[in-house]
Protein backbone atom coordinates (compact mmCIF):
# COMPACT_ATOMS: atom_id res chain seq x y z
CA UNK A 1 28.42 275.53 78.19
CA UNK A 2 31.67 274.62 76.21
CA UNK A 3 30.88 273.77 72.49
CA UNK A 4 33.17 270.66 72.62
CA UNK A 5 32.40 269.50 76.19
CA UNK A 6 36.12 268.14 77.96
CA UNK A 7 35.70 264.16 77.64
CA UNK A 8 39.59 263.23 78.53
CA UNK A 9 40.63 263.12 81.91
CA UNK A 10 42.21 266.19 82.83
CA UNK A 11 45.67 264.60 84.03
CA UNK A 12 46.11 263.15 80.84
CA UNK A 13 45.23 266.20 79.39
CA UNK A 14 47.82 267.93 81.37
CA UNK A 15 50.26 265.07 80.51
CA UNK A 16 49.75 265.71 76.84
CA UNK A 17 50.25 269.44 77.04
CA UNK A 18 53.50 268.86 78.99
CA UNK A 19 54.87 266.03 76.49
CA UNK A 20 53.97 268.73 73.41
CA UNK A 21 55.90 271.66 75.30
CA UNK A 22 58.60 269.49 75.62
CA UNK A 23 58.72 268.48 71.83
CA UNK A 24 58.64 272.33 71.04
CA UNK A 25 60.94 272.72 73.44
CA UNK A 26 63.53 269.92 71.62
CA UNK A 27 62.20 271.63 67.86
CA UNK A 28 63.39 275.11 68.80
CA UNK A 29 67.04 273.85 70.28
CA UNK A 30 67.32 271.71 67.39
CA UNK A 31 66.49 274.50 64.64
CA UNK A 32 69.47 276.63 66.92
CA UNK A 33 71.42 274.14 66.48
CA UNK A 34 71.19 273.40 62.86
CA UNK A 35 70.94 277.45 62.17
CA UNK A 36 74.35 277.55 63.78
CA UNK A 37 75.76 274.46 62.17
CA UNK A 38 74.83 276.09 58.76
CA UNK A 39 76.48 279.19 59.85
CA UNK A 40 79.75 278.07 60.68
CA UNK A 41 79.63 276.05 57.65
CA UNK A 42 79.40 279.51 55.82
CA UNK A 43 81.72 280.73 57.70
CA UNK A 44 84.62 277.65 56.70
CA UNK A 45 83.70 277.96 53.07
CA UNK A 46 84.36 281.69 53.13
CA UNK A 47 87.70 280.94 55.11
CA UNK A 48 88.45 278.09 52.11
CA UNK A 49 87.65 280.26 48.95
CA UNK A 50 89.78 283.78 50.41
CA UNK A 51 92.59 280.79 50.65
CA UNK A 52 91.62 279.36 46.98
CA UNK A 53 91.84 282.93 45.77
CA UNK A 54 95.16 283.97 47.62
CA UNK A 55 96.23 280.61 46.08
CA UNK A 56 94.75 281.48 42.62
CA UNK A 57 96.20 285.32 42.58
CA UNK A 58 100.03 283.62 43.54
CA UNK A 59 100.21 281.22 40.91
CA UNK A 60 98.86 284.10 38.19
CA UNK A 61 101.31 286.33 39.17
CA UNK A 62 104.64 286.41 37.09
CA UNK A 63 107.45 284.96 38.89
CA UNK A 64 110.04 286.39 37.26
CA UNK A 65 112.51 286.83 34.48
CA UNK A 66 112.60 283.77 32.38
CA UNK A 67 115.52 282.35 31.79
């Protein structure tokens, strides 16, 4: 005999299970999602500080004889 005998109808225990697997379901695409979002957010700021350093090592170089 079950410890915690069943008192909820079964179909609404069913319905329950089914509307929690579906909210896992949405959890784990929306952690992908932001996991991928914060990636390619990585990704752009390592794109933007090569360019701030190409644009940093330019304007230290010397340009030239001075006049």
């Amino acid at each position: 005999m079950p410890r915690f005998p069943l008192t909820v109808d079964p179909a609404r225990n069913r319905a329950a299970r089914a509307r929690l697997g579906a909210a896992r379901r949405r959890f784990d695409l929306s952690t992908i999602a932001l996991r991928k979002a914060a990636l390619d957010h990585v990704d752009g700021e390592i794109l933007v500080s090569a360019a701030l350093q190409a644009a940093l090592e330019r304007l230290a170089a010397p340009t030239g004889p001075a006049l």
